[in-house]
Protein backbone atom coordinates (compact mmCIF):
# COMPACT_ATOMS: atom_id res chain seq x y z
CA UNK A 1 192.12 122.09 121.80
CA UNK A 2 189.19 122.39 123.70
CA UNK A 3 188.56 123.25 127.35
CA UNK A 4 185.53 122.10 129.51
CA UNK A 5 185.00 123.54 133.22
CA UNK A 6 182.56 123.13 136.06
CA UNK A 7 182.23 124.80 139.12
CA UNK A 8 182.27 123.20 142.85
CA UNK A 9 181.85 125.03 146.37
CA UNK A 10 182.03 123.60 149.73
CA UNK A 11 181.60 125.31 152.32
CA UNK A 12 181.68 124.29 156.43
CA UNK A 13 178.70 124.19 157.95
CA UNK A 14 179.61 123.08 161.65
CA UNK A 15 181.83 124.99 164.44
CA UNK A 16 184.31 122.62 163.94
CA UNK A 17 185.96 120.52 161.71
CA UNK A 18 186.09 116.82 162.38
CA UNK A 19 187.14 114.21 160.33
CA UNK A 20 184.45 111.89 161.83
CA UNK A 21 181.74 114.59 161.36
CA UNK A 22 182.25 117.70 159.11
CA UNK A 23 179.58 117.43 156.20
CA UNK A 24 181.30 116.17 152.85
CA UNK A 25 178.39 117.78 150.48
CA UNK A 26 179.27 120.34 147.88
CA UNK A 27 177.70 121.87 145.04
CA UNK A 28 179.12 120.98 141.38
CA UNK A 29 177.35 123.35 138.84
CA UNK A 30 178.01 123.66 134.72
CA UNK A 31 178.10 126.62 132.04
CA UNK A 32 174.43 125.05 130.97
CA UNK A 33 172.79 125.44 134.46
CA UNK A 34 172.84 121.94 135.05
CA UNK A 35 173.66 122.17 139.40
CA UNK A 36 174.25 119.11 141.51
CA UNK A 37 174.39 118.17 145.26
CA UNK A 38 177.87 115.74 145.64
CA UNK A 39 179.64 114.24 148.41
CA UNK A 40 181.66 111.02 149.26
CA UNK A 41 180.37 107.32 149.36
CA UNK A 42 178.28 106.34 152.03
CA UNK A 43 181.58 104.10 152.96
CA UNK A 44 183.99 107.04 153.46
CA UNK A 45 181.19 109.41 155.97
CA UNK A 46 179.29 110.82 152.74
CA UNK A 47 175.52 110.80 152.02
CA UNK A 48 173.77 108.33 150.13
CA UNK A 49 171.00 110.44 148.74
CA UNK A 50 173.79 112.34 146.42
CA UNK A 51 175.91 111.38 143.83
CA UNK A 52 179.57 111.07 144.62
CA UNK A 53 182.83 110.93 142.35
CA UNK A 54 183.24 107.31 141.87
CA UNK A 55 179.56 106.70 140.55
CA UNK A 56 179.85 110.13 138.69
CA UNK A 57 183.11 108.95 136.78
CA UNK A 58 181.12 105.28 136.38
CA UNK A 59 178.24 107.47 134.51
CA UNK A 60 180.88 109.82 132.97
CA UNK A 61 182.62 106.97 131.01
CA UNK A 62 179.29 105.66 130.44
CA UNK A 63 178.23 108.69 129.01
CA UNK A 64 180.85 109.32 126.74
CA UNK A 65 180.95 105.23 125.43
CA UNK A 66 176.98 106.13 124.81
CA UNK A 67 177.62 109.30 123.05
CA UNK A 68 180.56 107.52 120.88
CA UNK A 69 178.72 104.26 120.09
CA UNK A 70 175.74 106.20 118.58
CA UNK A 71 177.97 108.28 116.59
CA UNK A 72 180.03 105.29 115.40
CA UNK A 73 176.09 103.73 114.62
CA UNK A 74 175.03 106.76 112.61
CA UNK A 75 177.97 106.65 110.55
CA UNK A 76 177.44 103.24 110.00
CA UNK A 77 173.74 103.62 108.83
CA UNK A 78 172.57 101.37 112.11
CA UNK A 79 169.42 103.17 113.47
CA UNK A 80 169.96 103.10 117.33
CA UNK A 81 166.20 103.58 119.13
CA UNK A 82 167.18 103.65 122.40
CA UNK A 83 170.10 103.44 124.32
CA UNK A 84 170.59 102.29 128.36
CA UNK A 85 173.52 101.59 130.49
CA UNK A 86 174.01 100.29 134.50
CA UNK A 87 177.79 101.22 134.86
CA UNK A 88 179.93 99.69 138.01
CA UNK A 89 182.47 101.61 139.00
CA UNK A 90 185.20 99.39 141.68
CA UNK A 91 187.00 101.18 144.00
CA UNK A 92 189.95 98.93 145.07
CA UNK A 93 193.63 99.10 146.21
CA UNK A 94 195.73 99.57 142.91
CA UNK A 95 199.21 98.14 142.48
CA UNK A 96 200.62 100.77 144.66
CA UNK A 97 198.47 100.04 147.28
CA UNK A 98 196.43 103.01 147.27
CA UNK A 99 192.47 103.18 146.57
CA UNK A 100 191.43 103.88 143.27
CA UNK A 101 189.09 102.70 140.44
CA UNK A 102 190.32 99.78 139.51
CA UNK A 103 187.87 98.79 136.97
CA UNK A 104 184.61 100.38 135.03
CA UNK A 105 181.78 98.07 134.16
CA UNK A 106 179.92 98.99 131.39
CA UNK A 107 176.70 96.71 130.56
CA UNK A 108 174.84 98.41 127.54
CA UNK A 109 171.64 97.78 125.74
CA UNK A 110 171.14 99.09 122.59
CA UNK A 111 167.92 98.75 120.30
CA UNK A 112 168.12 98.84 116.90
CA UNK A 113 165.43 99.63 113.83
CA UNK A 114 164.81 96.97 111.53
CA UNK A 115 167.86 93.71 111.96
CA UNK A 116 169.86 94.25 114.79
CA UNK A 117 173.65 93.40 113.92
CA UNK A 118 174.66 90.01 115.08
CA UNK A 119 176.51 89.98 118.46
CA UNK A 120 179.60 90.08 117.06
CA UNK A 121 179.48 93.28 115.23
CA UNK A 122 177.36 94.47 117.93
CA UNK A 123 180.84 93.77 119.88
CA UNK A 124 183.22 95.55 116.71
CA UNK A 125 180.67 98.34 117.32
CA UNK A 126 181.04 98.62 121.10
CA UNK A 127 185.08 98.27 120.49
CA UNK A 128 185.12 100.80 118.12
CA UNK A 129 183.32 103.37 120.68
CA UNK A 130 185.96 102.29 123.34
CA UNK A 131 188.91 102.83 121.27
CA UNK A 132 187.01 106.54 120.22
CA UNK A 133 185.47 107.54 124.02
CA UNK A 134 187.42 110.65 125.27
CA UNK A 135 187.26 109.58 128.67
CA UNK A 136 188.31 106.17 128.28
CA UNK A 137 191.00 107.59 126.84
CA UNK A 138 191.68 109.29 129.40
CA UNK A 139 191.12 106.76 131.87
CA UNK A 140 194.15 104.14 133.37
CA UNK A 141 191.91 101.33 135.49
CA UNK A 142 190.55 99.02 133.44
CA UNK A 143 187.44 98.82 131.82
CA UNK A 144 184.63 96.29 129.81
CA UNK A 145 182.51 96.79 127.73
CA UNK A 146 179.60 93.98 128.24
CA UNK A 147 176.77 94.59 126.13
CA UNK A 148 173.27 93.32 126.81
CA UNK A 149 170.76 92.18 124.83
C-alpha cells in the first residue's frame, strides 16, 4: 500500500462570511514543493484565473492515462516523442440528482518514432492504459478515451 498526501489551507479573509461573497481561494501545496492557488468554478462564485477541482480531476485522470499509456508504450517497444492531452471534465446532475462529474473527456495525441501503430492498436494501446490508470480506477462517472491524430 501506498499513501499520497497534499496539503490545503483556507483561510477567511472578510469580516463576514457570506455565501454570496466570502473568497473561495485556498492554497493546495505537495511533499515536492509544487504550491497552487485553487478555488471553485467561475459558475459556483470562484475565480477564473485559478484552477478549481473539476478541471484539476479532468487533468488528474489525464495525467495518470498519460503516465500509463507511455509505460504500456515502453513495454511495448513503441517510442512515444511527445505526448498532449485537452481533457473535459462535465459537471452534471447524476442519477441521484445531485451534481457531479458525469463524464471525463480525454482527447490525446501521441507521436511516435519511426511507424506509428495503425489506429486500431493505437486504440488497444489507449484501452490498455484505461484499464491500468489508478485514477480511472478509482473514478465512477464515465469516461473516453478519444485519441487524436
Amino acid at each position: 500500500m501506498s499513501q499520497y498526501r497534499a496539503n490545503l489551507k483556507w483561510k477567511n479573509q472578510g469580516s463576514d462570511f457570506n455565501y454570496d461573497t466570502f473568497d473561495r481561494t485556498h492554497h493546495i501545496s505537495f511533499p515536492g514543493g509544487i504550491e497552487l492557488k485553487a478555488t471553485s468554478a467561475p459558475e459556483y462564485l470562484g475565480k477564473k484565473e485559478f484552477a478549481n477541482p473539476e478541471e484539476m480531476l479532468a487533468a488528474t485522470l489525464a495525467s495518470c492515462h498519460m503516465l500509463t499509456f507511455l509505460a504500456v508504450c515502453a513495454k511495448s517497444r513503441l517510442h512515444v516523442e511527445s505526448y498532449e492531452d485537452a481533457p473535459v471534465a462535465t459537471l452534471d446532475k447524476n442519477a441521484d440528482g445531485k451534481l457531479a462529474v458525469t463524464h471525463i473527456g480525454l482527447h490525446p495525441k501521441a507521436v511516435f518514432k519511426g511507424e506509428p501503430p495503425t489506429p486500431e492498436r493505437l486504440q488497444e494501446l489507449h484501452a490498455k492504459a484505461h484499464r491500468n490508470c489508478f485514477i480511472a480506477n478509482s473514478l465512477a462517472c464515465k469516461m473516453a478515451i478519444e485519441p487524436r491524430s
